[in-house]
Protein backbone atom coordinates (compact mmCIF):
# COMPACT_ATOMS: atom_id res chain seq x y z
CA UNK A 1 0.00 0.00 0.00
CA UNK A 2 3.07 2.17 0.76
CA UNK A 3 4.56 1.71 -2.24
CA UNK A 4 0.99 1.93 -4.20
CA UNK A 5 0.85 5.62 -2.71
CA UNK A 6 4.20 6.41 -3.58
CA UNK A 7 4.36 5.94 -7.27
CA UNK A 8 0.87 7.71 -6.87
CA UNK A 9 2.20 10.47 -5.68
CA UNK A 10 5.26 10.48 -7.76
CA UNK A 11 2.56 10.69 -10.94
CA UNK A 12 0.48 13.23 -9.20
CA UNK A 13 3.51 15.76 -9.06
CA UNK A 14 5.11 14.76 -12.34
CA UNK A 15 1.56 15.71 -14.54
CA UNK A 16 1.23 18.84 -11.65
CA UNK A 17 4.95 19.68 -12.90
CA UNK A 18 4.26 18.70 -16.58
CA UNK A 19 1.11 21.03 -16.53
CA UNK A 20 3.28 23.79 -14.39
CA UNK A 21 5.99 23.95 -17.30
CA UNK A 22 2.98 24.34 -20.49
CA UNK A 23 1.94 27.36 -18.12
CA UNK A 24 4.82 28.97 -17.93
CA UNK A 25 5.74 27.97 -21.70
CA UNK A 26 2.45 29.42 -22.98
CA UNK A 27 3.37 32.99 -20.77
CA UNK A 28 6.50 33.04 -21.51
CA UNK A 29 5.77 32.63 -25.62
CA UNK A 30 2.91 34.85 -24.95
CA UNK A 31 -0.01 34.57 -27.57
CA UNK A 32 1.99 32.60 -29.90
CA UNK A 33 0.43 29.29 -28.63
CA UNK A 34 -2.77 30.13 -28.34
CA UNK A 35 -5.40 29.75 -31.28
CA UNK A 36 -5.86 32.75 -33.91
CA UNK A 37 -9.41 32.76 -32.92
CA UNK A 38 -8.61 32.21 -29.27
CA UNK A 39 -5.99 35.84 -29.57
CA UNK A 40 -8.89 37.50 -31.41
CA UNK A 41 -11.49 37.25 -28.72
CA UNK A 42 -8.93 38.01 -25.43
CA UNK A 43 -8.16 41.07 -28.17
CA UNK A 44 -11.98 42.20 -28.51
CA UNK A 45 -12.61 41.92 -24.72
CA UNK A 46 -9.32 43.45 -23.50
CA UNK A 47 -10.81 46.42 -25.80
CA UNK A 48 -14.12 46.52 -24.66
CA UNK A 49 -12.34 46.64 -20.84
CA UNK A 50 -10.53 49.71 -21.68
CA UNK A 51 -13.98 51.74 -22.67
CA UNK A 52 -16.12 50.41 -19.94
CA UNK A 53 -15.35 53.66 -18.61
CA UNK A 54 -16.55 55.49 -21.37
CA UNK A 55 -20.19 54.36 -20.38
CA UNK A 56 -22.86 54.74 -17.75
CA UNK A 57 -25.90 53.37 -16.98
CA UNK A 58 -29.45 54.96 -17.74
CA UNK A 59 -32.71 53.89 -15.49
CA UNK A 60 -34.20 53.18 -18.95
CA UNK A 61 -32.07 53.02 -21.44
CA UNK A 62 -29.21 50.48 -19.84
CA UNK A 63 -25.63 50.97 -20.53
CA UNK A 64 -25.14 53.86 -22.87
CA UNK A 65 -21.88 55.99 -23.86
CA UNK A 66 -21.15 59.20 -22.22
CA UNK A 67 -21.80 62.36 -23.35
CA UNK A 68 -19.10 64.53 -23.40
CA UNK A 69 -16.45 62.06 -24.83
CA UNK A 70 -13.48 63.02 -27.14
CA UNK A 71 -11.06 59.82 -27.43
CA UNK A 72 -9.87 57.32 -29.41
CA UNK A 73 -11.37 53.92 -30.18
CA UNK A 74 -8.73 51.32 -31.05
CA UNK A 75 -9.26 47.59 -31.63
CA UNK A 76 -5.29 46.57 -32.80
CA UNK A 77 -4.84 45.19 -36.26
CA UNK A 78 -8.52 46.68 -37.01
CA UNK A 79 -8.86 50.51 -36.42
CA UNK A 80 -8.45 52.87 -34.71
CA UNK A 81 -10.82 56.10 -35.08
CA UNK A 82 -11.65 59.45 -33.11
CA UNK A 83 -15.39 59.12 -31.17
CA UNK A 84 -16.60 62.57 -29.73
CA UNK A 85 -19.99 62.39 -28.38
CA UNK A 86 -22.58 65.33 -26.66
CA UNK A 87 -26.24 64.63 -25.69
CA UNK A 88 -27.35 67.35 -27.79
CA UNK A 89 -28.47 69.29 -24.64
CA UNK A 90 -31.00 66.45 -24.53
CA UNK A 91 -29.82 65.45 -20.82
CA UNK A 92 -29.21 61.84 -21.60
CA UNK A 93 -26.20 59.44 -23.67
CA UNK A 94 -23.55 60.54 -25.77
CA UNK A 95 -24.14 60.74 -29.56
CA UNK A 96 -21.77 60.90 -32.36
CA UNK A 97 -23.36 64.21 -33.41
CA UNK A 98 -22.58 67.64 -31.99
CA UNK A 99 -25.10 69.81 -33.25
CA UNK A 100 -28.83 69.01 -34.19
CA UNK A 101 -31.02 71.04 -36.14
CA UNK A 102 -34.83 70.56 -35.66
CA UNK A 103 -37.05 69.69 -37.32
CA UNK A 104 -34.88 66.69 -38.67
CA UNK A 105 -35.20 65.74 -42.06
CA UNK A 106 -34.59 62.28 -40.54
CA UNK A 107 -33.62 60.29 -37.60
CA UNK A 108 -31.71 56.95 -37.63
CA UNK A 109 -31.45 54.64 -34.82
CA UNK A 110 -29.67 51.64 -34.51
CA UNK A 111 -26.93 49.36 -33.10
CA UNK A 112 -23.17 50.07 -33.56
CA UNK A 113 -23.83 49.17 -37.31
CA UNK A 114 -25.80 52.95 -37.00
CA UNK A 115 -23.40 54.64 -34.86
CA UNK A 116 -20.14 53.57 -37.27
CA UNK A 117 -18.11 51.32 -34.91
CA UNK A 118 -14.66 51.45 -36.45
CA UNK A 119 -15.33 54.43 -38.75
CA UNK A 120 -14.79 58.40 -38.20
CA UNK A 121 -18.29 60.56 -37.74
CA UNK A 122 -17.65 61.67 -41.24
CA UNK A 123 -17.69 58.23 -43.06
CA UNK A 124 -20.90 56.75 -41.52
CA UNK A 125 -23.67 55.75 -43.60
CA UNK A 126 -25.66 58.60 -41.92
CA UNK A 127 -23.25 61.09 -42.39
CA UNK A 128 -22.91 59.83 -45.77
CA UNK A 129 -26.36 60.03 -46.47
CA UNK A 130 -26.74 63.69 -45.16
CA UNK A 131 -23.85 64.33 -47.89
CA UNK A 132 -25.67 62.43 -50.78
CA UNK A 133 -29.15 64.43 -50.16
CA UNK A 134 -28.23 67.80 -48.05
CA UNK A 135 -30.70 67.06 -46.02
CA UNK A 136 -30.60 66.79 -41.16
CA UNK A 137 -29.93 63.39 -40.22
CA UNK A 138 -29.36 62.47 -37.01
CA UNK A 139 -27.59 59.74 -36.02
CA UNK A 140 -29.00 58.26 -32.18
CA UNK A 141 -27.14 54.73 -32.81
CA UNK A 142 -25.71 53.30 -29.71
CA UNK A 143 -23.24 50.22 -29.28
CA UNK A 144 -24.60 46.90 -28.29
CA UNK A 145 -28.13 48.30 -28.27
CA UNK A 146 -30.98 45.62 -29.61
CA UNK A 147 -34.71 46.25 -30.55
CA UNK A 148 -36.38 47.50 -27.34
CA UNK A 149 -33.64 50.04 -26.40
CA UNK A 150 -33.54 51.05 -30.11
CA UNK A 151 -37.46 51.93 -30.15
CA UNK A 152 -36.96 54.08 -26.98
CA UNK A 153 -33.95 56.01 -27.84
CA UNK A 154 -36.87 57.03 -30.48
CA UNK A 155 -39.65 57.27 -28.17
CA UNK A 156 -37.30 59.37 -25.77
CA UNK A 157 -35.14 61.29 -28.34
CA UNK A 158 -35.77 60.78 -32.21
CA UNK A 159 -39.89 61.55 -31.68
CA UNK A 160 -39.12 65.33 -30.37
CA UNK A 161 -36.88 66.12 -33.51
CA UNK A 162 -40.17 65.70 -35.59
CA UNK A 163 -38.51 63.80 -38.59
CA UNK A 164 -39.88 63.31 -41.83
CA UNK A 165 -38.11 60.14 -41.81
CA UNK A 166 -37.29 57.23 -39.72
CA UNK A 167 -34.77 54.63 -40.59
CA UNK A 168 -34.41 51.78 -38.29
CA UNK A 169 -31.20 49.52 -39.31
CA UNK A 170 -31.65 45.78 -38.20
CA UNK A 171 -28.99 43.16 -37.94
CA UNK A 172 -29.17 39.57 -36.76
CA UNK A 173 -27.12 39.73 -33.41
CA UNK A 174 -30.61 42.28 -32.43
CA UNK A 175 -32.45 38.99 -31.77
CA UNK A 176 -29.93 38.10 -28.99
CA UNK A 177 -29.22 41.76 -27.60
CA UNK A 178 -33.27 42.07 -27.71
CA UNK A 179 -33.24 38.81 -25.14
CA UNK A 180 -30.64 39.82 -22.99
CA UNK A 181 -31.83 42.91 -22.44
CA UNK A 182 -35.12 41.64 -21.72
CA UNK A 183 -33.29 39.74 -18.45
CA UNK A 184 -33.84 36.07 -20.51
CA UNK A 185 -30.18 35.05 -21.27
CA UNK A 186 -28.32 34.39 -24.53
CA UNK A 187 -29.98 31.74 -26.51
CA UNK A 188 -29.37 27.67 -25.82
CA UNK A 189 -27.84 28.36 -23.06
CA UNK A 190 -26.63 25.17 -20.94
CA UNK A 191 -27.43 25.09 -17.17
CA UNK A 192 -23.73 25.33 -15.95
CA UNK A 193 -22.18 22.04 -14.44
CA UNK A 194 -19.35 21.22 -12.16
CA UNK A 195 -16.81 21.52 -15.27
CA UNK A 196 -17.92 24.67 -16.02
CA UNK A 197 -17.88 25.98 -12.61
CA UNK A 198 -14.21 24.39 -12.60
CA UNK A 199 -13.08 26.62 -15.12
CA UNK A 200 -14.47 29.63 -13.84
CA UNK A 201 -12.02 29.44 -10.81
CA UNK A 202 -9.26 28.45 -12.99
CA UNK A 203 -9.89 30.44 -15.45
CA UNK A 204 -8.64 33.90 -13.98
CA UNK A 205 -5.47 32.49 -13.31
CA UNK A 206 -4.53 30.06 -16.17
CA UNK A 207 -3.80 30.39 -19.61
CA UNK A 208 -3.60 26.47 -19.87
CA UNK A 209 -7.55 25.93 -18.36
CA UNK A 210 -8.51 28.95 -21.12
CA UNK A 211 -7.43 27.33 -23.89
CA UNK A 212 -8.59 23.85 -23.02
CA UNK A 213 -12.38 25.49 -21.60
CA UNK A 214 -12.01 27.58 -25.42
CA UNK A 215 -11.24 24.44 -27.25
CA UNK A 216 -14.07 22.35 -25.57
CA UNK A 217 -16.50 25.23 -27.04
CA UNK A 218 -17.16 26.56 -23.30
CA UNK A 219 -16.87 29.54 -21.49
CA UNK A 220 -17.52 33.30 -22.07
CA UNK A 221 -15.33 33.66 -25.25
CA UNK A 222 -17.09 30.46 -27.00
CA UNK A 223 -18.54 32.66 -29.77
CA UNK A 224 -15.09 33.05 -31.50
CA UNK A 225 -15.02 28.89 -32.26
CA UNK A 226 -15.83 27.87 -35.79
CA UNK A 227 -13.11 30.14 -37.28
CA UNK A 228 -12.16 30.50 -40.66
CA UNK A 229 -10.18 32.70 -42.79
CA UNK A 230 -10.40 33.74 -46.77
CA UNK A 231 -8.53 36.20 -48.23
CA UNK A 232 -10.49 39.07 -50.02
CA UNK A 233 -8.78 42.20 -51.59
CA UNK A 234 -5.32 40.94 -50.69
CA UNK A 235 -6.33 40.77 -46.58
CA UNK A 236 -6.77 37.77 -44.13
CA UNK A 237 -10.27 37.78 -43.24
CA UNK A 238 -11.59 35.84 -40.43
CA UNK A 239 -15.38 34.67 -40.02
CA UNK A 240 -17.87 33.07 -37.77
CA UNK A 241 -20.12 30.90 -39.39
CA UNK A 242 -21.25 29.61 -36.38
CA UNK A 243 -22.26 32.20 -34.20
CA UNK A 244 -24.15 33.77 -37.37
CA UNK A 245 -26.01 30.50 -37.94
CA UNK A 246 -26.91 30.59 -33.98
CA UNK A 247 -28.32 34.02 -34.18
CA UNK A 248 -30.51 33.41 -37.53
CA UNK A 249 -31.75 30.25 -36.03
CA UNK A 250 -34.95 30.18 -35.87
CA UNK A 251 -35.66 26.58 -35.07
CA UNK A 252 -34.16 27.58 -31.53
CA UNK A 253 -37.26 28.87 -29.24
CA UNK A 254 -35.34 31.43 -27.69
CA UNK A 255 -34.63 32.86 -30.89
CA UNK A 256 -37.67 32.53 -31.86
CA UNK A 257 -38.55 34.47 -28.57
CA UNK A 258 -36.06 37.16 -29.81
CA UNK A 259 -37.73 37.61 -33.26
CA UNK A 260 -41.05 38.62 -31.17
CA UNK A 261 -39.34 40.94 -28.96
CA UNK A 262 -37.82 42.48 -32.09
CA UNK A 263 -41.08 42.50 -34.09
CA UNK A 264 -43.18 44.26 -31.33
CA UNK A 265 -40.42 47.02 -30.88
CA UNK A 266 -40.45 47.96 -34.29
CA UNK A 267 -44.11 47.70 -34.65
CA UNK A 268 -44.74 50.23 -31.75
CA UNK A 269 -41.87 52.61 -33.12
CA UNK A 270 -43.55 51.90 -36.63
CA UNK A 271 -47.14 52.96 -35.80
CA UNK A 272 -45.58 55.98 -33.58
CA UNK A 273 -43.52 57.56 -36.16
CA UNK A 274 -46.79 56.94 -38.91
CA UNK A 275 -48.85 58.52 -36.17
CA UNK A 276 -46.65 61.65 -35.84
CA UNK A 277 -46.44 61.83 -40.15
CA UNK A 278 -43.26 60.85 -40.59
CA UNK A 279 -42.13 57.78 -42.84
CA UNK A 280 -40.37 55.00 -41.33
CA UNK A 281 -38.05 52.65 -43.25
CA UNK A 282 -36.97 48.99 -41.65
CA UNK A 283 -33.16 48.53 -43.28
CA UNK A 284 -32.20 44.64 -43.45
CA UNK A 285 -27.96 44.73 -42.85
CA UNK A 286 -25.52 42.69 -44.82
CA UNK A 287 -23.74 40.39 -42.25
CA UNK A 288 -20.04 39.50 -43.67
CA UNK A 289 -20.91 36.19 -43.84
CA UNK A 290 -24.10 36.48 -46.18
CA UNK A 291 -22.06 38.66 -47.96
CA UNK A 292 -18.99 36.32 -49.22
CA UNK A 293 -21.31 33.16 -48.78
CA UNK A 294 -20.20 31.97 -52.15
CA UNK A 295 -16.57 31.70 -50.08
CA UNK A 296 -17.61 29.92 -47.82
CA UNK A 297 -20.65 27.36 -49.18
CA UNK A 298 -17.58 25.01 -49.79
CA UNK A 299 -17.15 24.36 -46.15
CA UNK A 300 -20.75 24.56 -45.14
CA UNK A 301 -23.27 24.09 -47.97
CA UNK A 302 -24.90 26.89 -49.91
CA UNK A 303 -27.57 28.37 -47.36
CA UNK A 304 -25.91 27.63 -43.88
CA UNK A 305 -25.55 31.49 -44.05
CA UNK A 306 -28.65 32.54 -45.45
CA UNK A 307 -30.05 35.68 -43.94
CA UNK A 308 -33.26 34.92 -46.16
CA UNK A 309 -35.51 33.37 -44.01
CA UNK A 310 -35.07 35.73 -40.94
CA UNK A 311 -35.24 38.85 -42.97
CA UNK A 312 -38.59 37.62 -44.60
CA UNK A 313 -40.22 37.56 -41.56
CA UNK A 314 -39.43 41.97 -40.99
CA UNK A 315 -40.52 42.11 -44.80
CA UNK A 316 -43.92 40.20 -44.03
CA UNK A 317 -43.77 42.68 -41.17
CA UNK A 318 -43.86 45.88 -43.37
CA UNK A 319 -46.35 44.41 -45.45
CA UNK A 320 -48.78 43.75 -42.57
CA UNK A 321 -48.11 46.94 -40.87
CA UNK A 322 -47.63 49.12 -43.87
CA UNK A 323 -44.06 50.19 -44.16
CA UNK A 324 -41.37 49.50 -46.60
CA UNK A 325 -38.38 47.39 -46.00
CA UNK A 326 -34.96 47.53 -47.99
CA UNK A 327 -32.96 44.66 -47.48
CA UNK A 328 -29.10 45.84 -47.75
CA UNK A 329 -27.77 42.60 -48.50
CA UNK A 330 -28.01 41.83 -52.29
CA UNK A 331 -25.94 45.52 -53.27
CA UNK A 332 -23.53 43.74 -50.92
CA UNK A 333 -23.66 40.31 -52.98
CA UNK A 334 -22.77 42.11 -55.44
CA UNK A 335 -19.77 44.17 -54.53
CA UNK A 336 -18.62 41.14 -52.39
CA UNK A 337 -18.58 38.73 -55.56
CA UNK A 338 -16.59 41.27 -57.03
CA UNK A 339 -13.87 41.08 -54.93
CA UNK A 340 -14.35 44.38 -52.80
CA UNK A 341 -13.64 44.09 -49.00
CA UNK A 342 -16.61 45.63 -47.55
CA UNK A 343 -16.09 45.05 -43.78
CA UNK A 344 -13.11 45.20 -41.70
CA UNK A 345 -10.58 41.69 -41.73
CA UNK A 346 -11.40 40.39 -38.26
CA UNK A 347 -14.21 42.59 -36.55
CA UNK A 348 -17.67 42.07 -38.36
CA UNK A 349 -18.54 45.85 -38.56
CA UNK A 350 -18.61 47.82 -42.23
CA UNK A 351 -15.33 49.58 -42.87
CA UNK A 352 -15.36 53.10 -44.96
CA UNK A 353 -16.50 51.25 -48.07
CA UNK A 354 -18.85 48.76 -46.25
CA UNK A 355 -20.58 52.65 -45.07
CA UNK A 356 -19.91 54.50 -48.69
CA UNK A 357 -22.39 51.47 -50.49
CA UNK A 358 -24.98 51.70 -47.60
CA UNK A 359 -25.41 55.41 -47.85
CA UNK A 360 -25.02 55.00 -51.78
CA UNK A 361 -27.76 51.82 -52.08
CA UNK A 362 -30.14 54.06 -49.65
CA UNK A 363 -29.96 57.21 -51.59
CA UNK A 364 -31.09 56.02 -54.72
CA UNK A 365 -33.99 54.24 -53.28
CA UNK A 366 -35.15 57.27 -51.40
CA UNK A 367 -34.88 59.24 -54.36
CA UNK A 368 -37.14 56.16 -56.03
CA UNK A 369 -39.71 56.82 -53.82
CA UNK A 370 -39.91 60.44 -53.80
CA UNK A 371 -38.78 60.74 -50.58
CA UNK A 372 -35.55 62.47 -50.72
């Protein structure tokens, strides 16, 4: 039994000292061992970490950017662009416009897709857009925001500039944001067991238990698995397929949950910008992924990235409730078959050009309607 204990023990501390050593190998190398995707994601949240002070929190609107701000947003290897923000002596969040003149022509509110994550104030689609038609409009986007906040940064903000015009951009990751904001969790989520709860204590302090909780497809950075890279325009550029296809998935109740949450939020900011006589306009967003699907069918088949059946549903929507709905994506299709790099190489946000074609597509089907 001695002995039987012994040679335990010596195994015990020779895979304690064997998993000691890949520790310190893996600090000493740095990132070099870890997985691109793995890098990408510590990257993202070690940038969102350095702006958490750049927020506050609003009794109704949740986490919202300061007013007041005049900084620099930097995401390494991505961009890196000045953000200035007032509250347009409105008394609530910072928005990337410093002077508003009222009445609007038009108001657009939105996620960071709307407020230009990556871009300068100048080459947003809005700011575009006021360009293209020299006409006010007013950009109320905030980061991170989903459908519920979205329709009362109108209610609260975009209703009292009395626009003519209301455009509401959607993306997919709204479903989710809509949820979680709504207190119901991110969608298939797994009750947490005792591995789980494992890595969360080792997880602070080793690199080791992130990459092995990372590779298992667990933990808080699990949306960056199912990486890929194809190189567009000369540049690396990394994609997601799977988080995408968890968001559009409508086969998942919670999702499913999230599409009503979205739909209602839109319908009331629908009916109260009609109400008021102003038009409103639901725009569908390209997704990178949609985008350069014929890239990527190889891997995955030739709708695992369809947008189509999701964006139906907000284009049965506008036909029920009586508004139009321009789906962004297929002026993407286009440019993306082309070659053209329409998003930035890593981060899933439009770059410059991504912006140029959305204020470009819009323009010309507002002057279509008459409505420019």
């Amino acid at each position: 039994m001695r002995a039987f204990l012994s040679r335990l023990g010596l195994i015990l501390f020779g895979l304690c000292f064997g998993l000691l050593l890949i520790e310190l190998l893996i600090r000493v190398l740095g990132g070099a061992l870890l997985p691109a995707n793995l890098r990408w994601a510590l990257t993202v949240r070690a940038a969102v970490a350095a702006q958490e002070a750049q927020y506050m929190q609003d009794d109704y609107l949740g986490r919202v950017l300061k007013p007041g701000l005049d900084v620099t947003h930097t995401l390494p290897g991505e961009f890196s662009y000045p953000l200035r923000t007032s509250d347009l002596g409105l008394g609530g969040p910072g928005f990337r416009e410093e002077t508003v003149q009222t009445p609007a022509f038009a108001v657009a509110v939105g996620d960071s897709f709307t407020f230009g994550l990556g871009v300068p104030a100048q080459e947003t689609w809005v700011q575009r857009l006021q360009e293209e038609l020299g006409r006010e409009i007013v950009n109320l986007g905030q980061p991170g925001f989903g459908p519920v906040r979205t329709a009362r940064v109108y209610e609260r903000f975009g209703s009292g500039m009395q626009p003519q015009l209301v455009l509401w951009l959607l993306v997919p990751n709204d479903l989710e944001d809509g949820l979680l904001f709504n207190g119901m969790g991110a969608p298939s989520t797994r009750t947490p067991d005792r591995l789980d709860r494992l890595f969360d204590l080792l997880r602070p302090f080793s690199r080791l238990a992130l990459i092995t909780e990372f590779s298992l497809g667990r933990g808080p950075l699990a949306w960056a698995g199912g990486y890929t890279t194809r190189s567009i325009a000369g540049q690396t550029v990394s994609f997601h397929p799977t988080l995408l296809a968890r968001q559009i998935n409508l086969a998942d109740p919670v999702i499913e949950t999230g599409w009503w949450i979205s739909r209602n939020a839109i319908a009331e900011t629908a009916a109260r910008a009609q109400a008021e006589g102003a038009h409103f306009l639901l725009l569908l967003a390209p997704v990178r992924e949609r985008t350069y699907m014929h890239l990527l069918s190889e891997d995955a088949g030739p709708t695992a990235f369809d947008t189509d059946p999701l964006y139906d549903r907000y284009r049965q929507l506008g036909e029920e409730l009586g508004f139009p709905v321009l789906d962004l994506t297929p002026a993407f299709v286009q440019r993306g078959q082309a070659g053209e790099l329409l998003f930035f190489p890593s981060d899933g946000h439009w770059n410059a050009q991504g912006h140029a074609l959305v204020a470009e597509t819009l323009a010309a089907y507002l002057r279509d309607r008459g409505w420019q």
